[in-house]
Protein backbone atom coordinates (compact mmCIF):
# COMPACT_ATOMS: atom_id res chain seq x y z
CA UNK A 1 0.98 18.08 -15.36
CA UNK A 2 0.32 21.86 -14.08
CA UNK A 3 2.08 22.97 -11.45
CA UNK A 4 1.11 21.72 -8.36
CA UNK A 5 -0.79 23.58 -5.57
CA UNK A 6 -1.16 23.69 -1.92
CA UNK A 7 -4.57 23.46 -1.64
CA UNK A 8 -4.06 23.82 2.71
CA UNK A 9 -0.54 23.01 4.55
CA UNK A 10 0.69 19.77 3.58
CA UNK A 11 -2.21 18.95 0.85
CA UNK A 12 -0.80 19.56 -2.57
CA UNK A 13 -2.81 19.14 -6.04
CA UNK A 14 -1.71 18.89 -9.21
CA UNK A 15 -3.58 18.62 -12.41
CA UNK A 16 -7.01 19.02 -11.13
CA UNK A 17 -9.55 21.16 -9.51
CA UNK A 18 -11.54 20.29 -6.80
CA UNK A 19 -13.75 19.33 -5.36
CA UNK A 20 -14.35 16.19 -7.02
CA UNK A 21 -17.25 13.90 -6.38
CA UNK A 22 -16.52 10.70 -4.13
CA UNK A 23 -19.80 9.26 -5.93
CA UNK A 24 -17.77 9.70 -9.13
CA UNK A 25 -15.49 6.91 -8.02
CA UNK A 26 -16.28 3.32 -7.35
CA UNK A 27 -13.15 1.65 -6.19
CA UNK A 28 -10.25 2.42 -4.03
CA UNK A 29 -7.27 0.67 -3.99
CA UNK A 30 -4.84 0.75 -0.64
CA UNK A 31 -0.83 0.09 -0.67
CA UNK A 32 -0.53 -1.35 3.14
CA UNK A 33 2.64 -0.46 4.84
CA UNK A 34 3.20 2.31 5.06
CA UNK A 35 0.18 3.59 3.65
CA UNK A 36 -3.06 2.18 5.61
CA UNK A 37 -0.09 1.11 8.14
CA UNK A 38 2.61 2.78 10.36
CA UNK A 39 4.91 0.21 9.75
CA UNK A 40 6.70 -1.50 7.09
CA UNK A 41 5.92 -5.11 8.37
CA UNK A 42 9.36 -6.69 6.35
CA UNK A 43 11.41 -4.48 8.54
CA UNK A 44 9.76 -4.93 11.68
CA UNK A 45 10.22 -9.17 11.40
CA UNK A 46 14.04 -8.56 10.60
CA UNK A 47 14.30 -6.66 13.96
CA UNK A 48 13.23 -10.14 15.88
CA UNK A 49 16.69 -12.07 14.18
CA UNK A 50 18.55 -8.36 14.36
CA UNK A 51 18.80 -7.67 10.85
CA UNK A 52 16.31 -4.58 11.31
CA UNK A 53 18.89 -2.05 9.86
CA UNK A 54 20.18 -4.04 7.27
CA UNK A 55 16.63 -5.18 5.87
CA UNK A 56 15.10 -1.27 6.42
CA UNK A 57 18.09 -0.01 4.12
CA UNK A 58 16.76 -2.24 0.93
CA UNK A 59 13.10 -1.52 1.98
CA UNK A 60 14.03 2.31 1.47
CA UNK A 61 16.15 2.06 -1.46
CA UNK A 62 12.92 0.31 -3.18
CA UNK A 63 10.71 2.70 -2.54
CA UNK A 64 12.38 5.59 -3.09
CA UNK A 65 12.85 3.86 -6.61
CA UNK A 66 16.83 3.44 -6.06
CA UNK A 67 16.40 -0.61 -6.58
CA UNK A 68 13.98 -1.48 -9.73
CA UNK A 69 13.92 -4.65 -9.15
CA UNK A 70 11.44 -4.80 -6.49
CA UNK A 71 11.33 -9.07 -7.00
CA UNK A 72 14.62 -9.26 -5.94
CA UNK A 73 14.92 -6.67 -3.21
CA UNK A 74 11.69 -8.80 -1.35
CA UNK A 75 13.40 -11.73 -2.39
CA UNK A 76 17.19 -10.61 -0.45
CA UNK A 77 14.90 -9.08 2.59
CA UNK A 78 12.28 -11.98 2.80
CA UNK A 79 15.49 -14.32 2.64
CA UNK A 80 16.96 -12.30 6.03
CA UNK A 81 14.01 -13.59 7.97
CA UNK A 82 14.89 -17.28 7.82
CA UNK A 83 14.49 -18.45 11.08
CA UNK A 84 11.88 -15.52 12.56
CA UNK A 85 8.87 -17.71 14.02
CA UNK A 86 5.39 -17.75 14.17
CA UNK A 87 5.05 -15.99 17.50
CA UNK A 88 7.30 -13.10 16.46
CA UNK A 89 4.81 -12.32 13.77
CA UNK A 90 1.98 -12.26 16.04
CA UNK A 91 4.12 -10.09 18.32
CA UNK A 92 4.76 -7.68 15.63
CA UNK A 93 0.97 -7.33 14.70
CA UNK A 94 0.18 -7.02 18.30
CA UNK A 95 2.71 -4.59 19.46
CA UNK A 96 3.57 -2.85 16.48
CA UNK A 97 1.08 -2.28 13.70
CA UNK A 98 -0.71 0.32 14.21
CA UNK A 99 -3.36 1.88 11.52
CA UNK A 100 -2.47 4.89 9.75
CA UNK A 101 -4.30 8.08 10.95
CA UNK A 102 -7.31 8.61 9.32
CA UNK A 103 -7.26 5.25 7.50
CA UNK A 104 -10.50 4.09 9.27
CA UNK A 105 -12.11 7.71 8.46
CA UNK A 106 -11.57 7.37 4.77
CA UNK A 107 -12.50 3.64 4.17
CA UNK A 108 -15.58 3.66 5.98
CA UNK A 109 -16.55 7.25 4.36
CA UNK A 110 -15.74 5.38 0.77
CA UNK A 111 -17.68 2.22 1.86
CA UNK A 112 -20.66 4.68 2.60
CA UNK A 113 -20.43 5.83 -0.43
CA UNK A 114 -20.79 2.49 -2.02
CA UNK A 115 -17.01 1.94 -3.10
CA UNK A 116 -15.34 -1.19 -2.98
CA UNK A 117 -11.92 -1.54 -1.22
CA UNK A 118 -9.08 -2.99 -2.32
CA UNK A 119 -5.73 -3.82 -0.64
CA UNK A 120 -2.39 -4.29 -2.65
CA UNK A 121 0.69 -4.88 -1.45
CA UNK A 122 4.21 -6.02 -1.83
CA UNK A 123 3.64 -6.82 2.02
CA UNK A 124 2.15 -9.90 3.75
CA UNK A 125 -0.27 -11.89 3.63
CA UNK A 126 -0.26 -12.55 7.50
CA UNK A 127 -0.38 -8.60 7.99
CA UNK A 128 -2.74 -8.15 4.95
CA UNK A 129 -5.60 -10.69 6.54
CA UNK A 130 -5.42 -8.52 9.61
CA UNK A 131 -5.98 -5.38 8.10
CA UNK A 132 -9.10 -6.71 5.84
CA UNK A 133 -10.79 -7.40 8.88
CA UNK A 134 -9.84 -4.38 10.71
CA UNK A 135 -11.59 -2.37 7.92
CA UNK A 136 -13.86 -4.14 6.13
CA UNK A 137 -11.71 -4.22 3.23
CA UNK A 138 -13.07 -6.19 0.14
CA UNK A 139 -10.69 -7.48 -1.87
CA UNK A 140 -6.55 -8.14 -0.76
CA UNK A 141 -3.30 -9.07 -2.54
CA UNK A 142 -0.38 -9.52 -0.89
CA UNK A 143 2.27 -11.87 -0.72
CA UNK A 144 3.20 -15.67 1.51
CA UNK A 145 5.65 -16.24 3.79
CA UNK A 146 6.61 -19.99 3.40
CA UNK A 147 6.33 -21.33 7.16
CA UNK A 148 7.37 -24.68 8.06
CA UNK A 149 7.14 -26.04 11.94
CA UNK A 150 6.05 -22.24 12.57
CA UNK A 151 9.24 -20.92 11.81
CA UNK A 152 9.96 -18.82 8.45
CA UNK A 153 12.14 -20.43 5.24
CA UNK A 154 13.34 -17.30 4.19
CA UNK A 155 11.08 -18.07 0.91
CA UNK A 156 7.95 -17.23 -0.09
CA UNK A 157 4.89 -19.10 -1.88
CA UNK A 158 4.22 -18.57 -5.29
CA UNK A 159 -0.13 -18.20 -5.84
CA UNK A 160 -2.40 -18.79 -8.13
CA UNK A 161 -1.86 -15.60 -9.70
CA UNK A 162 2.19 -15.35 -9.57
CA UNK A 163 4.94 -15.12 -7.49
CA UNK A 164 5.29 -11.64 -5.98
CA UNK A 165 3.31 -8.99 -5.93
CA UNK A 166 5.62 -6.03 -7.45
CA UNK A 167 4.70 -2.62 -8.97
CA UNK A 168 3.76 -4.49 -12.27
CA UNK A 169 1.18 -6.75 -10.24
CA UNK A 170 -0.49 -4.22 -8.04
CA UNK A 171 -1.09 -2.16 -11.86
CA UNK A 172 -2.83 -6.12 -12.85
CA UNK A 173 -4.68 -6.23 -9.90
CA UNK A 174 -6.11 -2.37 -10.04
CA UNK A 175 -7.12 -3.29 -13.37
CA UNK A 176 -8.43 -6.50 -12.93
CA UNK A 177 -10.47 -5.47 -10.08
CA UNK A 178 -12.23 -2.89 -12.13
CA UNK A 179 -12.97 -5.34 -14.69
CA UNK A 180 -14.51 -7.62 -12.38
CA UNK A 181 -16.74 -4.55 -10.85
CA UNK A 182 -17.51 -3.39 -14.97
CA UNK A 183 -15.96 0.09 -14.15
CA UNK A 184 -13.44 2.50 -15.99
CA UNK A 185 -10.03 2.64 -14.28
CA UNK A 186 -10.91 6.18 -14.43
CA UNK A 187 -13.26 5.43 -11.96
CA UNK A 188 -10.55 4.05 -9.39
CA UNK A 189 -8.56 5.96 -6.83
CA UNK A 190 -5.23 4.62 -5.90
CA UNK A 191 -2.94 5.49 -2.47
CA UNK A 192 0.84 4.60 -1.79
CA UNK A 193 3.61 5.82 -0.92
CA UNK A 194 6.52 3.97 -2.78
CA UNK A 195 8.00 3.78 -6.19
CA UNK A 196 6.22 0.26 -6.15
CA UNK A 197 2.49 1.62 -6.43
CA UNK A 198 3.79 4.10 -9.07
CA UNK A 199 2.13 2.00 -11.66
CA UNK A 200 -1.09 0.94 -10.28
CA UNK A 201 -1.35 5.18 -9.41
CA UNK A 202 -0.45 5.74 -13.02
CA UNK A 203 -3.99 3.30 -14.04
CA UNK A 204 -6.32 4.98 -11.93
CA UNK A 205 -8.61 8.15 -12.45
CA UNK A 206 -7.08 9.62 -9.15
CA UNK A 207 -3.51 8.83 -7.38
CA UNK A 208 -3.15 9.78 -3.88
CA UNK A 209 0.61 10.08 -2.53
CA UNK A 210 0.10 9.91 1.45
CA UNK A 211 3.70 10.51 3.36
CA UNK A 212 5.35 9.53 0.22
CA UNK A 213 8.99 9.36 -1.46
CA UNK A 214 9.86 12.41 -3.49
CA UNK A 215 9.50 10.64 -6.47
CA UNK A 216 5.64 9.84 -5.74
CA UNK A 217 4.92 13.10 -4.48
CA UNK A 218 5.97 14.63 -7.60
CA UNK A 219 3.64 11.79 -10.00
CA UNK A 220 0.80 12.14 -8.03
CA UNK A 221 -2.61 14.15 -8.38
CA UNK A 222 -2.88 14.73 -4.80
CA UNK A 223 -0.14 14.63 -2.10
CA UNK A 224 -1.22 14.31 1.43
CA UNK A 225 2.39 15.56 3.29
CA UNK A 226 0.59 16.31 6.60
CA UNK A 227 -2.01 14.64 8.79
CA UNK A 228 -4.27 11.75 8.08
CA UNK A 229 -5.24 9.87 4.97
CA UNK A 230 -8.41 11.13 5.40
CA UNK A 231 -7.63 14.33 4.46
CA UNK A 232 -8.34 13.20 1.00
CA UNK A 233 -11.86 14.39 1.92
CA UNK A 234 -11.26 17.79 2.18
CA UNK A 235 -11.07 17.51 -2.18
CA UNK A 236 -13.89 14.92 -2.44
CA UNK A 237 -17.13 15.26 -1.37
């Protein structure tokens, strides 16, 4: 890639010129926490059994790319959760999740331009649902928390589809989505934040690194550092 370039403060490009056309792109896929979120959900449910710290310490090694194993890592942090219940989800969505600045901005600016949505992510499926109908979104993956007499397992479900939704599945699902909409990946735009939605970036025409870890901020074609996600239409119009 060329060097990159701040376009305005904390809006860096690299390898391309803009403005490019939103009408150019039909689909745009969404990491959640973090990314469409304020939160990262898996450490917010460890905070209700006290194992906040402990749980947000994997979350950050794995998406700073530090643990590769991203199966695993959800697999030790979902397992910390054994014994969170029902209502402290709901309390978390309620008093917690927020949407990201500018998240609402960019979808519904996308939707009006006749894109379809798509949420990915190595998050939940109880979060996920939420969001969808918060925006409008099309099309979600995520993964299950296995609940039993409304309390969590510390397991999750495997789906029709697989197990967990890693870096490797997100990629599947970018593509898959475009197949199922007859598009070129070239015609997909892709937004996260962790080492995790490195690949599914990697697929698509454009990849978007909003608030990101170094290591996404450097592979990415734009880098939104400051502000909203819907800064991403000061290059597309």
């Amino acid at each position: 890639m060329t060097a990159p370039i701040e376009l305005s403060p904390g809006l860096v490009l690299q390898g391309i010129t803009p403005p490019l056309r939103l009408n150019d792109y039909k689909l745009i896929a969404f990491d959640m926490d973090s990314t469409l979120i304020n939160i990262e959900c898996v450490d917010e449910i460890a905070d209700a059994v006290g194992r906040k710290a402990e749980v947000a310490a994997i979350t950050e090694a794995a998406m700073r790319g530090e643990i590769t194993d991203f199966k695993d890592s959800l697999r030790r942090r979902v397992a910390l959760l054994k014994g969170v219940t029902t209502a402290d989800l709901e309390a978390v969505k309620r008093e917690r999740l927020r949407l990201n600045p500018g998240a609402a901005e960019l979808v519904a600016a996308c939707k009006q331009a006749g894109m379809k949505v798509l949420l990915v992510s190595g998050g939940f499926t109880f979060f996920a649902d939420h969001v969808q109908q918060l925006l409008g979104i099309d099309y979600t993956r995520s993964n299950v928390l296995e609940i039993e007499h409304g309390v969590l397992t510390g397991r999750m479900v495997d789906q029709p589809w697989g197990d967990i939704c890693d870096g490797a599945e997100k990629q599947r699902t970018l593509l898959q989505t475009c197949a199922r909409l007859s598009i070129s990946p070239q015609q997909a735009i892709a937004v996260g934040d962790g080492a995790n939605d490195l690949p599914m970036m990697g697929s698509a025409g454009l990849s978007v690194a909003y608030h990101a870890k170094p290591k996404v901020r450097e592979q990415a074609m734009v880098a939104i550092n400051k502000g909203g996600l819907d800064r991403l239409l000061e290059i597309l119009r």
